[in-house]
PDBML (XML) file of the C-alpha atoms, coordinates in Angstrom:
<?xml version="1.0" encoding="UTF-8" ?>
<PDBx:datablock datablockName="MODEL"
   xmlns:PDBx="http://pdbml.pdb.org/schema/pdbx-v50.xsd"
   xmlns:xsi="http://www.w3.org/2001/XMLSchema-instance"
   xsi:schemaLocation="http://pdbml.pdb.org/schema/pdbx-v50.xsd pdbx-v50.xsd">
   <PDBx:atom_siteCategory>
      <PDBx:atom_site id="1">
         <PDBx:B_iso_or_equiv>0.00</PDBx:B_iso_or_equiv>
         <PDBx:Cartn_x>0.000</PDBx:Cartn_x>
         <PDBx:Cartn_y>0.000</PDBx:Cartn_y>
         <PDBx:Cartn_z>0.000</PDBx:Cartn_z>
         <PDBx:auth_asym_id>A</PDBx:auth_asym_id>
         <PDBx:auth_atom_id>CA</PDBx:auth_atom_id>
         <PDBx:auth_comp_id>UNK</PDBx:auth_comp_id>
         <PDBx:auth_seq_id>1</PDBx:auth_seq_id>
         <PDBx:group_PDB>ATOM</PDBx:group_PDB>
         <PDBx:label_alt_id xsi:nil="true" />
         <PDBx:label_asym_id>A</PDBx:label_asym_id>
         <PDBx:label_atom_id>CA</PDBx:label_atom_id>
         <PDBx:label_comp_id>UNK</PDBx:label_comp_id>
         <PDBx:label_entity_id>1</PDBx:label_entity_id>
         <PDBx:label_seq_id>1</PDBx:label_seq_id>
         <PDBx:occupancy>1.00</PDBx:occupancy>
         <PDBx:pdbx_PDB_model_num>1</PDBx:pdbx_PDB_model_num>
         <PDBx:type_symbol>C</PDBx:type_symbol>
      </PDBx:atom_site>
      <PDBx:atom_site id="2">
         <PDBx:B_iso_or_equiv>0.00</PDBx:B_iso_or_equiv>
         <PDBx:Cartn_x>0.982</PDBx:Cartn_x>
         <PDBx:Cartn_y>3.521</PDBx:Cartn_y>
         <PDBx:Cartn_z>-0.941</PDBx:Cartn_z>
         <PDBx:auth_asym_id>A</PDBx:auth_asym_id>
         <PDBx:auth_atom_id>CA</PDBx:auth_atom_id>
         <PDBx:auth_comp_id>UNK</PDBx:auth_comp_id>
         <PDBx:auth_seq_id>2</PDBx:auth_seq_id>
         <PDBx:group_PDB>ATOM</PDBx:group_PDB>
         <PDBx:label_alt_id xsi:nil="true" />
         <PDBx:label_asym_id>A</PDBx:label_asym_id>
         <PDBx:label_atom_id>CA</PDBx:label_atom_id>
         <PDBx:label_comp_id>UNK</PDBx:label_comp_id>
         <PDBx:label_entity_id>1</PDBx:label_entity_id>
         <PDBx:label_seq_id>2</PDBx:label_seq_id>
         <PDBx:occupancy>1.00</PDBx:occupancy>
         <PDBx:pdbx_PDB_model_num>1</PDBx:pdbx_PDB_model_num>
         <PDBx:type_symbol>C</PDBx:type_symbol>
      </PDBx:atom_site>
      <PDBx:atom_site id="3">
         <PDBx:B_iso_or_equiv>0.00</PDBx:B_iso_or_equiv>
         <PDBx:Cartn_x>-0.381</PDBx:Cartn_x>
         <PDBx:Cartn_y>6.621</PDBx:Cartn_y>
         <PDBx:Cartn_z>0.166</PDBx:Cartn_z>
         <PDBx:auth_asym_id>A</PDBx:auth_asym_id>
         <PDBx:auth_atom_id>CA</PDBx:auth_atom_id>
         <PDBx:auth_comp_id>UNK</PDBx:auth_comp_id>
         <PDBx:auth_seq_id>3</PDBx:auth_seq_id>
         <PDBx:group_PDB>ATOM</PDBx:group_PDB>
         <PDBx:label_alt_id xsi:nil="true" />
         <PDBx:label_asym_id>A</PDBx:label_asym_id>
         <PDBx:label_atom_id>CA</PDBx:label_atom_id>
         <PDBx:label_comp_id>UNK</PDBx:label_comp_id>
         <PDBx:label_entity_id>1</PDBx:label_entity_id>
         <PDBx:label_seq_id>3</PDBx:label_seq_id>
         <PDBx:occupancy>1.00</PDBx:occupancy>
         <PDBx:pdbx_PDB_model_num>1</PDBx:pdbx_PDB_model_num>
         <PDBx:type_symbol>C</PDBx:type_symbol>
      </PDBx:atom_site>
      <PDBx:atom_site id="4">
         <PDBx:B_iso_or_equiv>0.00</PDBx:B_iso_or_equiv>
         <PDBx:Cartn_x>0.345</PDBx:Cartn_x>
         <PDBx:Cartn_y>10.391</PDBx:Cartn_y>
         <PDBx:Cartn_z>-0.613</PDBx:Cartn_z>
         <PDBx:auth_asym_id>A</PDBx:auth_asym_id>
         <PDBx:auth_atom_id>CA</PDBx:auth_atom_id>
         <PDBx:auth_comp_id>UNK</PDBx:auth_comp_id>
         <PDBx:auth_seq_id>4</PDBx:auth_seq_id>
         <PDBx:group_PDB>ATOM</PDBx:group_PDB>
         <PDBx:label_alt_id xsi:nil="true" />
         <PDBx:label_asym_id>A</PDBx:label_asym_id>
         <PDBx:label_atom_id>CA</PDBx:label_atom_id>
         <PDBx:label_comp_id>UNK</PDBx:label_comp_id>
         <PDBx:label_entity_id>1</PDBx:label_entity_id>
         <PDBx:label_seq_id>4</PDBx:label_seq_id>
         <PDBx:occupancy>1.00</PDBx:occupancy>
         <PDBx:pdbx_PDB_model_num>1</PDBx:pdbx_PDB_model_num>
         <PDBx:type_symbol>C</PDBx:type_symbol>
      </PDBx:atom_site>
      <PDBx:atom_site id="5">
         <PDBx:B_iso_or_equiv>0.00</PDBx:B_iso_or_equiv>
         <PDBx:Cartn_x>-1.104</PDBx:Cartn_x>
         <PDBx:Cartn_y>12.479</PDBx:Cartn_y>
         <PDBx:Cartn_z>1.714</PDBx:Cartn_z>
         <PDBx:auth_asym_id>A</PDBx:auth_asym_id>
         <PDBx:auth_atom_id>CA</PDBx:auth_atom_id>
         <PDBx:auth_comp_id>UNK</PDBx:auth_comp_id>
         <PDBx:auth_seq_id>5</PDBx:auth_seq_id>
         <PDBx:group_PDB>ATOM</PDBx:group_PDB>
         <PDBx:label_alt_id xsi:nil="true" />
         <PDBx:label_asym_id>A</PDBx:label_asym_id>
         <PDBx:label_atom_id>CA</PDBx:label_atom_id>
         <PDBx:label_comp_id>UNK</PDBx:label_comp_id>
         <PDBx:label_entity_id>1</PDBx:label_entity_id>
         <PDBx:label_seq_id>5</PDBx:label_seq_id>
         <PDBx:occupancy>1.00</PDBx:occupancy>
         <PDBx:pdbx_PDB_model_num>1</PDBx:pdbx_PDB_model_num>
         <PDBx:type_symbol>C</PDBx:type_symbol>
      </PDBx:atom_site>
      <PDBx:atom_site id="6">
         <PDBx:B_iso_or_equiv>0.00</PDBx:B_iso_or_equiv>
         <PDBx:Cartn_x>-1.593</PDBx:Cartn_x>
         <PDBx:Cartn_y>16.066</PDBx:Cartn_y>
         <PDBx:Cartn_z>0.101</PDBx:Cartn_z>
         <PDBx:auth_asym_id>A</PDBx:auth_asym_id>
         <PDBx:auth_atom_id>CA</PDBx:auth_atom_id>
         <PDBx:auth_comp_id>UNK</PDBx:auth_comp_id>
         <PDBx:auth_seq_id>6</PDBx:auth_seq_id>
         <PDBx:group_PDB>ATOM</PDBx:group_PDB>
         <PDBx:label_alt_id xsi:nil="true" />
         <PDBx:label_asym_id>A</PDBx:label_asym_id>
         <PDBx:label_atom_id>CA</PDBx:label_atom_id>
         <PDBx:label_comp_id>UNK</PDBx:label_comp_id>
         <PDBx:label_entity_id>1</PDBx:label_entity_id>
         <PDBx:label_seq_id>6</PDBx:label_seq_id>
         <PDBx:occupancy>1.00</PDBx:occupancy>
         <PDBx:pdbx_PDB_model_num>1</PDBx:pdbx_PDB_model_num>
         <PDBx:type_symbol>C</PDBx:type_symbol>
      </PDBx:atom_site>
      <PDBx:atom_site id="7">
         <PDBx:B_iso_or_equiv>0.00</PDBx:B_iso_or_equiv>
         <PDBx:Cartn_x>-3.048</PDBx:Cartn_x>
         <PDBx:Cartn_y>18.436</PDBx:Cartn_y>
         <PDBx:Cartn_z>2.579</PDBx:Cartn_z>
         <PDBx:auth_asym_id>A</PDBx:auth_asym_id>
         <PDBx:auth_atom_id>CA</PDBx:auth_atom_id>
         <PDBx:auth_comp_id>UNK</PDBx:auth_comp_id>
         <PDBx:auth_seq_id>7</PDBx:auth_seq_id>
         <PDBx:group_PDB>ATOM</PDBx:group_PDB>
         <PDBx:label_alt_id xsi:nil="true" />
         <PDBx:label_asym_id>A</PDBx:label_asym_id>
         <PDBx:label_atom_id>CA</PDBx:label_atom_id>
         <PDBx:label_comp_id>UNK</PDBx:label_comp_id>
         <PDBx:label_entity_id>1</PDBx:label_entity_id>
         <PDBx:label_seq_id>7</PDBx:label_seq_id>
         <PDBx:occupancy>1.00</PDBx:occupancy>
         <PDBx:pdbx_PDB_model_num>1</PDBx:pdbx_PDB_model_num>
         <PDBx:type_symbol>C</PDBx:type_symbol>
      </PDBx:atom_site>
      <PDBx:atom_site id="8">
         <PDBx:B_iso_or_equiv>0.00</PDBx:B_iso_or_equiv>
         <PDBx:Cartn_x>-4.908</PDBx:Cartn_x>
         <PDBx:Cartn_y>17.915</PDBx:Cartn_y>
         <PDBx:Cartn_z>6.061</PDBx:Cartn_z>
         <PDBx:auth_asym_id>A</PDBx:auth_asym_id>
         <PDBx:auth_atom_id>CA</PDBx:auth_atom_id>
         <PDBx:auth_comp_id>UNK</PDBx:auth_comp_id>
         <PDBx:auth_seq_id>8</PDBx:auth_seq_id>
         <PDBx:group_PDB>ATOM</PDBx:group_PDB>
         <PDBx:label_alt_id xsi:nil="true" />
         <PDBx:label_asym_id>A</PDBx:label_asym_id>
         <PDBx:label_atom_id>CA</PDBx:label_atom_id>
         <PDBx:label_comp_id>UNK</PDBx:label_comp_id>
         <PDBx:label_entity_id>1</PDBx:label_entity_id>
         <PDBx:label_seq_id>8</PDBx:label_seq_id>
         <PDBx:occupancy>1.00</PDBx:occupancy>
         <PDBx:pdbx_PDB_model_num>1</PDBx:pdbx_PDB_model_num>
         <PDBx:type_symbol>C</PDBx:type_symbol>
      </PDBx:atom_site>
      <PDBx:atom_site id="9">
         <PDBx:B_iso_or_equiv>0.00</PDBx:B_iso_or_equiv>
         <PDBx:Cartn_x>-8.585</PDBx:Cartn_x>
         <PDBx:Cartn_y>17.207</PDBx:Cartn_y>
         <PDBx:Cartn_z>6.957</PDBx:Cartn_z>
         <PDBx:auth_asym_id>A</PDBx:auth_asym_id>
         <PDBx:auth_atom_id>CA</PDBx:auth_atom_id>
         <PDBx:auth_comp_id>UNK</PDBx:auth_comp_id>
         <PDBx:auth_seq_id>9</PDBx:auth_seq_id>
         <PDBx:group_PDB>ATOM</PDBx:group_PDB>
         <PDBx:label_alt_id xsi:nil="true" />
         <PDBx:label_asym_id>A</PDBx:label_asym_id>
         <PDBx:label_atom_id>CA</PDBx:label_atom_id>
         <PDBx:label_comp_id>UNK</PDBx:label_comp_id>
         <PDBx:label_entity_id>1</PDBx:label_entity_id>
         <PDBx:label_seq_id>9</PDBx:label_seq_id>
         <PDBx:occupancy>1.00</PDBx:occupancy>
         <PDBx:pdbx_PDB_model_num>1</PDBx:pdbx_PDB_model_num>
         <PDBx:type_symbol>C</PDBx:type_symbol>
      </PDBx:atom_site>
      <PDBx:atom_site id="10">
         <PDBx:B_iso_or_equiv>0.00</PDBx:B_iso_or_equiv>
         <PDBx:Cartn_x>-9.621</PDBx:Cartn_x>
         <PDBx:Cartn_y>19.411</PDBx:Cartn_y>
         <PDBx:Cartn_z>10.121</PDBx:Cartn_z>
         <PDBx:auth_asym_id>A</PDBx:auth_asym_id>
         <PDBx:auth_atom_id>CA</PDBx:auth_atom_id>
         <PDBx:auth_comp_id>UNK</PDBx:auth_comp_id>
         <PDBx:auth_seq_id>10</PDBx:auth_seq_id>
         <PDBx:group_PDB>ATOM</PDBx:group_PDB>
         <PDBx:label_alt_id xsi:nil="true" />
         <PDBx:label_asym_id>A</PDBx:label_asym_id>
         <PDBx:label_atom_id>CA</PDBx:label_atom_id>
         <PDBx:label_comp_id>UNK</PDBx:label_comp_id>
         <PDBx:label_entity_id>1</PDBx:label_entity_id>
         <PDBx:label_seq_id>10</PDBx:label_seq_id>
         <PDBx:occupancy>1.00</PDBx:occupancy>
         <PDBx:pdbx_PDB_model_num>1</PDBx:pdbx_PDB_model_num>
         <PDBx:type_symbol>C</PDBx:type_symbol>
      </PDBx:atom_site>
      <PDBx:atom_site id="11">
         <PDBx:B_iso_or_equiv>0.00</PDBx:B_iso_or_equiv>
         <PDBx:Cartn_x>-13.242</PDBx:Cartn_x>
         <PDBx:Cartn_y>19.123</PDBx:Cartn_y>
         <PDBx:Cartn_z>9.880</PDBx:Cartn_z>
         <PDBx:auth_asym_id>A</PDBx:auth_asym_id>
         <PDBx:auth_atom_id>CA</PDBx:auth_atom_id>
         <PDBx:auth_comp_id>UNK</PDBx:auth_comp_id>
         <PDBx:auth_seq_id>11</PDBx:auth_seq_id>
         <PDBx:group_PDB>ATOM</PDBx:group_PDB>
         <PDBx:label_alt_id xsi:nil="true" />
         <PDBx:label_asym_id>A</PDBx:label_asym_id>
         <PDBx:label_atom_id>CA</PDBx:label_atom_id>
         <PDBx:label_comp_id>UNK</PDBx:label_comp_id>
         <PDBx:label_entity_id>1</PDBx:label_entity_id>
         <PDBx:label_seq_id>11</PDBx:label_seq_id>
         <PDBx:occupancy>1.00</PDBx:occupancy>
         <PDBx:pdbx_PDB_model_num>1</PDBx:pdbx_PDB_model_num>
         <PDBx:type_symbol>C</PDBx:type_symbol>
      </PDBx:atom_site>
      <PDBx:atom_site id="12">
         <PDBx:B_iso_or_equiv>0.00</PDBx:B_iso_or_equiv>
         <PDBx:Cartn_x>-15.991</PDBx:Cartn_x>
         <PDBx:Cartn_y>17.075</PDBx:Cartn_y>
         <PDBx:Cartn_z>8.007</PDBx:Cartn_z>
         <PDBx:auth_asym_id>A</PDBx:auth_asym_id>
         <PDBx:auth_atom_id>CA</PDBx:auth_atom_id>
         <PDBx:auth_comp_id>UNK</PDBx:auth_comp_id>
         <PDBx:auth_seq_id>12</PDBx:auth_seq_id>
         <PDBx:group_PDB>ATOM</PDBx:group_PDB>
         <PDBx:label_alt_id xsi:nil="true" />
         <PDBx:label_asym_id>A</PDBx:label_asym_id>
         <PDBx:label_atom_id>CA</PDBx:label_atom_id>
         <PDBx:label_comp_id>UNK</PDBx:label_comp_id>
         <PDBx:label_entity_id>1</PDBx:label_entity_id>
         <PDBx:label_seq_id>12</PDBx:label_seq_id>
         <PDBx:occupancy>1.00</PDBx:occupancy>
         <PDBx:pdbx_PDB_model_num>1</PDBx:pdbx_PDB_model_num>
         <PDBx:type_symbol>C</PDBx:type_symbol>
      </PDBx:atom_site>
      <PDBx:atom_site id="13">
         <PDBx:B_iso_or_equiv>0.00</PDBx:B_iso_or_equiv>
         <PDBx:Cartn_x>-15.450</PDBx:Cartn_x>
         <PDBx:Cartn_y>13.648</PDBx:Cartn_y>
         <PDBx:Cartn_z>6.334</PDBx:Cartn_z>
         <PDBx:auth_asym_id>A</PDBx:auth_asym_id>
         <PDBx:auth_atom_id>CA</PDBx:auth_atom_id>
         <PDBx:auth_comp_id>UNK</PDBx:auth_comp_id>
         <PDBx:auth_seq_id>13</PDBx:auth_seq_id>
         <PDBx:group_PDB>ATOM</PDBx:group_PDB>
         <PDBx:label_alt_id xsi:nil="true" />
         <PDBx:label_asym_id>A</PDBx:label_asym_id>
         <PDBx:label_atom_id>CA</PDBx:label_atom_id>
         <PDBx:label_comp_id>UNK</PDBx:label_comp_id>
         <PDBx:label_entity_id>1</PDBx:label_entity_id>
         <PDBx:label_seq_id>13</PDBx:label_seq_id>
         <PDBx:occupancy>1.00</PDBx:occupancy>
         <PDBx:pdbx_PDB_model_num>1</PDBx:pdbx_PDB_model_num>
         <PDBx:type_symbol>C</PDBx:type_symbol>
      </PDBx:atom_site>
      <PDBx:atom_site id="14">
         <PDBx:B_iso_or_equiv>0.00</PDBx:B_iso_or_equiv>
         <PDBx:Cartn_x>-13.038</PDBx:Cartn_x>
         <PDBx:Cartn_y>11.882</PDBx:Cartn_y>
         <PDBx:Cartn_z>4.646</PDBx:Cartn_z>
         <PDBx:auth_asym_id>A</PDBx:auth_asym_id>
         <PDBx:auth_atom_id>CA</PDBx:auth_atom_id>
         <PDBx:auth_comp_id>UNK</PDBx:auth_comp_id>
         <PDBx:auth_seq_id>14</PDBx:auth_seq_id>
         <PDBx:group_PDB>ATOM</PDBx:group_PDB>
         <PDBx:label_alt_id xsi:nil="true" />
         <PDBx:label_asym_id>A</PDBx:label_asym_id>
         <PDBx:label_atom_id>CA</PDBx:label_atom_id>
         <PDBx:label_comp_id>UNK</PDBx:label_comp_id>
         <PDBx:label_entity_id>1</PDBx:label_entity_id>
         <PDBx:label_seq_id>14</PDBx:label_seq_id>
         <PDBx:occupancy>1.00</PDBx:occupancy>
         <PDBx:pdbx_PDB_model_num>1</PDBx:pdbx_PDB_model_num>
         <PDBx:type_symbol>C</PDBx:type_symbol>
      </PDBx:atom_site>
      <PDBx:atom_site id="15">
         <PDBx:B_iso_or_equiv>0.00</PDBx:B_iso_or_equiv>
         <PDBx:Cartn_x>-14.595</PDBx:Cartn_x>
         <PDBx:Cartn_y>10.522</PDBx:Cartn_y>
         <PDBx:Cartn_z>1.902</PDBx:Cartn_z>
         <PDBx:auth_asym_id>A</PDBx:auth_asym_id>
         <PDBx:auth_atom_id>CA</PDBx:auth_atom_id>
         <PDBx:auth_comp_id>UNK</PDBx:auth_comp_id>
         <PDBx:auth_seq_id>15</PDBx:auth_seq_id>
         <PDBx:group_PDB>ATOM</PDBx:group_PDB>
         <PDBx:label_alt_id xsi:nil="true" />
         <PDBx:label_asym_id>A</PDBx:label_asym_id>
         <PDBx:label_atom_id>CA</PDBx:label_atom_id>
         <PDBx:label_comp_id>UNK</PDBx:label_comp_id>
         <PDBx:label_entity_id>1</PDBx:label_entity_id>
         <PDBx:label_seq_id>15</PDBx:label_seq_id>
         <PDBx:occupancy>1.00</PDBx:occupancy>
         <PDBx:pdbx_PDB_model_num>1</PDBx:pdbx_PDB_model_num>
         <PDBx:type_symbol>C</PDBx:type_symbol>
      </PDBx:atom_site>
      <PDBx:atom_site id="16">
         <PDBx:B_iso_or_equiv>0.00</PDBx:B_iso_or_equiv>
         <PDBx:Cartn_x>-12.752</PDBx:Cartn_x>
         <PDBx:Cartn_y>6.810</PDBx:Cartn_y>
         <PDBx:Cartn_z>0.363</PDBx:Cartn_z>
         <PDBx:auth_asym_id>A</PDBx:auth_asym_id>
         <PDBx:auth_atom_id>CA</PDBx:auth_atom_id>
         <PDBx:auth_comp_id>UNK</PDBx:auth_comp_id>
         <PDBx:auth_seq_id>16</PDBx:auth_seq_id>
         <PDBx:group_PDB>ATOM</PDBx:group_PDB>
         <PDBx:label_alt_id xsi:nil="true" />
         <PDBx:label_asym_id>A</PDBx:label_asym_id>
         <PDBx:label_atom_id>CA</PDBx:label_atom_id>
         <PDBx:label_comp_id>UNK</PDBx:label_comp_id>
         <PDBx:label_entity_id>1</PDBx:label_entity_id>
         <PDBx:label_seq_id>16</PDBx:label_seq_id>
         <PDBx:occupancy>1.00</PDBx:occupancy>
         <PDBx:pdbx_PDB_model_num>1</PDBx:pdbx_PDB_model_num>
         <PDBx:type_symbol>C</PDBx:type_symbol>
      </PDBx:atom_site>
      <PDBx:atom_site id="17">
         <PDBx:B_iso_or_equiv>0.00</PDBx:B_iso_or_equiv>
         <PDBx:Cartn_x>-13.658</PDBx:Cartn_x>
         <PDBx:Cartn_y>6.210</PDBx:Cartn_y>
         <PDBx:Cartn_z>-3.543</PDBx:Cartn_z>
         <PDBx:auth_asym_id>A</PDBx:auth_asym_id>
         <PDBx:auth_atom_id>CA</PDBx:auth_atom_id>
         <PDBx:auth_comp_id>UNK</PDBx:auth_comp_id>
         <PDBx:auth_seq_id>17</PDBx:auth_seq_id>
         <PDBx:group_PDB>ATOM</PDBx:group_PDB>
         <PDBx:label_alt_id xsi:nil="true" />
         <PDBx:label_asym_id>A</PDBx:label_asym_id>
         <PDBx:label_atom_id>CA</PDBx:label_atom_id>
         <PDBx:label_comp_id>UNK</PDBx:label_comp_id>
         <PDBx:label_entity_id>1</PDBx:label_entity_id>
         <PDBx:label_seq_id>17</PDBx:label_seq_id>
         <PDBx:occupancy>1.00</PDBx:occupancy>
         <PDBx:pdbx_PDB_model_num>1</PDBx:pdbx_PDB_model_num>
         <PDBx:type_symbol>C</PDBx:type_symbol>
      </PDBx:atom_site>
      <PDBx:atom_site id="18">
         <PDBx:B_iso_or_equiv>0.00</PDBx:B_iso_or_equiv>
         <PDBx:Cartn_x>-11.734</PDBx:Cartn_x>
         <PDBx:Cartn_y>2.852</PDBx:Cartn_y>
         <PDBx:Cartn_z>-4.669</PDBx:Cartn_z>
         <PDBx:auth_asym_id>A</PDBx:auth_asym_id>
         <PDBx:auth_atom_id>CA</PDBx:auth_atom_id>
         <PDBx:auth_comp_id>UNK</PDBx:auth_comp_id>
         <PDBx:auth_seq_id>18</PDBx:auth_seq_id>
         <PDBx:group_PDB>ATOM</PDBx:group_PDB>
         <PDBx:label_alt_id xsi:nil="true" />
         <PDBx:label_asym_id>A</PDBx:label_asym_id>
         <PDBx:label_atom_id>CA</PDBx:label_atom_id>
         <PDBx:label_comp_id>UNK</PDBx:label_comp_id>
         <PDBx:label_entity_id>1</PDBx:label_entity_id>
         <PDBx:label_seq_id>18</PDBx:label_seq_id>
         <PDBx:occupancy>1.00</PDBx:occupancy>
         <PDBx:pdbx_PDB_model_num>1</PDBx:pdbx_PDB_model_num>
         <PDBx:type_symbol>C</PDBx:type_symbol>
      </PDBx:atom_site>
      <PDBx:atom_site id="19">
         <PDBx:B_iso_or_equiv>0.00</PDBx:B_iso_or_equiv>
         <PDBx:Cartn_x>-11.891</PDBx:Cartn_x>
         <PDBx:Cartn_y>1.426</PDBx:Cartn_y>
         <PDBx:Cartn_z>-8.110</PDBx:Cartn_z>
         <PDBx:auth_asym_id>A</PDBx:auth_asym_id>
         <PDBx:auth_atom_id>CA</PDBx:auth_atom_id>
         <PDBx:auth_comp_id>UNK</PDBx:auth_comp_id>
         <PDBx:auth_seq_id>19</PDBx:auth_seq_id>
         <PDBx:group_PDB>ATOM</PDBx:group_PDB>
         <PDBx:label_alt_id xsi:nil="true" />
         <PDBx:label_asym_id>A</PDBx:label_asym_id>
         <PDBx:label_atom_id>CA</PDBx:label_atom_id>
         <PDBx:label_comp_id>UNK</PDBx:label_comp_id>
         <PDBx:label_entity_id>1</PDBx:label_entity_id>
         <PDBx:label_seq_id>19</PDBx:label_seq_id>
         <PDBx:occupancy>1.00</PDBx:occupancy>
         <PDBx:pdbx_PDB_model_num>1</PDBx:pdbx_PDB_model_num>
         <PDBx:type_symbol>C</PDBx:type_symbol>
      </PDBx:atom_site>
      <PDBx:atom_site id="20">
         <PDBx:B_iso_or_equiv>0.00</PDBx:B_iso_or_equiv>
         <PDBx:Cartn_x>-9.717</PDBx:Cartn_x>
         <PDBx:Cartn_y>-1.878</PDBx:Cartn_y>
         <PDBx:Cartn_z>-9.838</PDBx:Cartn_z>
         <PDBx:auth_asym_id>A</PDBx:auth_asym_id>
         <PDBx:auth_atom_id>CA</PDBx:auth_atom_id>
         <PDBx:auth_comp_id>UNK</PDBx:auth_comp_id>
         <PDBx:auth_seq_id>20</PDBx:auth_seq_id>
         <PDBx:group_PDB>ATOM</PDBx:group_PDB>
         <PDBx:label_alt_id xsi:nil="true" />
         <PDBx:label_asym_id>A</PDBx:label_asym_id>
         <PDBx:label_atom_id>CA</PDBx:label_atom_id>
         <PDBx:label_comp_id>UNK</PDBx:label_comp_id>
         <PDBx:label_entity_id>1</PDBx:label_entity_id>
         <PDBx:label_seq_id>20</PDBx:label_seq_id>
         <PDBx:occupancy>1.00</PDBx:occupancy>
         <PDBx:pdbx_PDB_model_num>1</PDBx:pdbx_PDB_model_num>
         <PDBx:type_symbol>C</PDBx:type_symbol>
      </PDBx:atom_site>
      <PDBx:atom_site id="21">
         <PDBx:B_iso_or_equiv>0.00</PDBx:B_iso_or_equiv>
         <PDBx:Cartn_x>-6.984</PDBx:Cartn_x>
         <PDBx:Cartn_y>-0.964</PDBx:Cartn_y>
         <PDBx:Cartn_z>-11.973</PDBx:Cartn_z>
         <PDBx:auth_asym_id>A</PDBx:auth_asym_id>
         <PDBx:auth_atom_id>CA</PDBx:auth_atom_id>
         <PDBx:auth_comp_id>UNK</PDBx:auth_comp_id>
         <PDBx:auth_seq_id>21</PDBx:auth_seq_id>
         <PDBx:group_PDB>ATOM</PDBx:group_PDB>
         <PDBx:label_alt_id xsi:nil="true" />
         <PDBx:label_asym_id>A</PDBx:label_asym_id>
         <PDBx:label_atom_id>CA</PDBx:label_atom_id>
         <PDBx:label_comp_id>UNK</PDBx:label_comp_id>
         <PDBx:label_entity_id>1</PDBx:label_entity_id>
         <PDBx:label_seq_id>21</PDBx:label_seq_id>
         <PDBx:occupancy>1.00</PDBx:occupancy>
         <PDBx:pdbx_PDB_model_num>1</PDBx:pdbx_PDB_model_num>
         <PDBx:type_symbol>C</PDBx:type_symbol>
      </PDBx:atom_site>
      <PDBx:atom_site id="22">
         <PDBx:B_iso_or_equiv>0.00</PDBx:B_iso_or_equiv>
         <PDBx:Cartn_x>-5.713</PDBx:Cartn_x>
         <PDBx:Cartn_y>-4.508</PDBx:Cartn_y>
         <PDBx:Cartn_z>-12.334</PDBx:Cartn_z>
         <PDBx:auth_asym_id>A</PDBx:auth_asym_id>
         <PDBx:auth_atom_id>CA</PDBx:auth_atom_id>
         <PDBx:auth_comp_id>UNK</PDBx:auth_comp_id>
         <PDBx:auth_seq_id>22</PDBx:auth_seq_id>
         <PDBx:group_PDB>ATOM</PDBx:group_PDB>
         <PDBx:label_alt_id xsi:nil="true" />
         <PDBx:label_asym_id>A</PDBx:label_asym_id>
         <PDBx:label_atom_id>CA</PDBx:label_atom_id>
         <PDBx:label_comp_id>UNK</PDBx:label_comp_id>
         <PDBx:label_entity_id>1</PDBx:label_entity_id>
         <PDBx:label_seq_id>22</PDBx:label_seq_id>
         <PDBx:occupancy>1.00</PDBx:occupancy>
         <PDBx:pdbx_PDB_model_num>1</PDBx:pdbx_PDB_model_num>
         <PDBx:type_symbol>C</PDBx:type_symbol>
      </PDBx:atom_site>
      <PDBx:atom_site id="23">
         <PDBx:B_iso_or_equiv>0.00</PDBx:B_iso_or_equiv>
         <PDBx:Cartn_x>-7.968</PDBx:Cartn_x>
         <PDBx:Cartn_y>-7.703</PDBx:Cartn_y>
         <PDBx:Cartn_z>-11.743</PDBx:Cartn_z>
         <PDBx:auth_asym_id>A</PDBx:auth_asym_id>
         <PDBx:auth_atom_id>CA</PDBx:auth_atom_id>
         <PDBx:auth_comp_id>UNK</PDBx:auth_comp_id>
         <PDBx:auth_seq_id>23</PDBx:auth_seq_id>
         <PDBx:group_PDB>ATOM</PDBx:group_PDB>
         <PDBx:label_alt_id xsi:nil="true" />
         <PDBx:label_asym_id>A</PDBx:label_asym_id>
         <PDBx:label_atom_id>CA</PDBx:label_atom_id>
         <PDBx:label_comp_id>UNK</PDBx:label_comp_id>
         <PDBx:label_entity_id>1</PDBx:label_entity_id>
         <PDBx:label_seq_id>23</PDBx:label_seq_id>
         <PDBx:occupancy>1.00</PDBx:occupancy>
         <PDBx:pdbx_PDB_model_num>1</PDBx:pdbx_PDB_model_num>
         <PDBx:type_symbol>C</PDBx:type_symbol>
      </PDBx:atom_site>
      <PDBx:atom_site id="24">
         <PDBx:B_iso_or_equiv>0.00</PDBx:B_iso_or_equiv>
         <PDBx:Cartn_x>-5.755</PDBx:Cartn_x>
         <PDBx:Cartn_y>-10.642</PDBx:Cartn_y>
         <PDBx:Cartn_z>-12.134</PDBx:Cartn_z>
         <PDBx:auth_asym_id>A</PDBx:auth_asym_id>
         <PDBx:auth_atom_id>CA</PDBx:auth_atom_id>
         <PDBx:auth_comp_id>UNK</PDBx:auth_comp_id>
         <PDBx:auth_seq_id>24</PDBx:auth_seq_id>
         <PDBx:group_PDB>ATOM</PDBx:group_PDB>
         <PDBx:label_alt_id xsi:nil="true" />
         <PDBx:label_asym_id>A</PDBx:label_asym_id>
         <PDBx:label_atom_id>CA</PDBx:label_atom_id>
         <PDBx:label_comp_id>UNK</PDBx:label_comp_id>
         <PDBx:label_entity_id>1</PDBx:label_entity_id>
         <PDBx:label_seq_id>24</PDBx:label_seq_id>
         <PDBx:occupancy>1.00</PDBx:occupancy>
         <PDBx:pdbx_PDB_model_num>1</PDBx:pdbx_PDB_model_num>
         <PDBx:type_symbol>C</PDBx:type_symbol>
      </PDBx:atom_site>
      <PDBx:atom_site id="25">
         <PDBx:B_iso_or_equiv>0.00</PDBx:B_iso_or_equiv>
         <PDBx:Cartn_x>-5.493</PDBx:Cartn_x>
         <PDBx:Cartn_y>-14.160</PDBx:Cartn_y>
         <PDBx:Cartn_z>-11.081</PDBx:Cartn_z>
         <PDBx:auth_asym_id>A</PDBx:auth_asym_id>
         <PDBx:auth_atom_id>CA</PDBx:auth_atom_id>
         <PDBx:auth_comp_id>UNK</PDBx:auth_comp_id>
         <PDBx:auth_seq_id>25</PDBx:auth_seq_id>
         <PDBx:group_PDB>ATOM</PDBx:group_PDB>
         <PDBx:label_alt_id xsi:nil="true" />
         <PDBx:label_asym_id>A</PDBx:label_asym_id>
         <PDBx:label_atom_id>CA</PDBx:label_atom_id>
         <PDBx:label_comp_id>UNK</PDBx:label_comp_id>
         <PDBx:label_entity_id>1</PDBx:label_entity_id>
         <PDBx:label_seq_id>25</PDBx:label_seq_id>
         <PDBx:occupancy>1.00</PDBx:occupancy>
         <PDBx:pdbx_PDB_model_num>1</PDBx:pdbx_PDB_model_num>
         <PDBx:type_symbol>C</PDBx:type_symbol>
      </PDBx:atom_site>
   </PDBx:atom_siteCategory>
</PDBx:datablock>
C-alpha cells in the first residue's frame, strides 16, 4: 500500500472512492 497524503482534513469527512486498476489471477 501507498499513500500520498496532500493536505490535512480538520473538519468534516473523509470521503474513500476505490476502483480496480488490475484484476488478475
Amino acid at each position: 500500500s501507498k499513500t500520498n497524503f496532500v493536505r490535512a482534513l480538520r473538519s468534516g469527512h473523509a470521503t474513500a472512492t476505490s476502483t480496480p486498476l488490475h484484476t488478475g489471477r
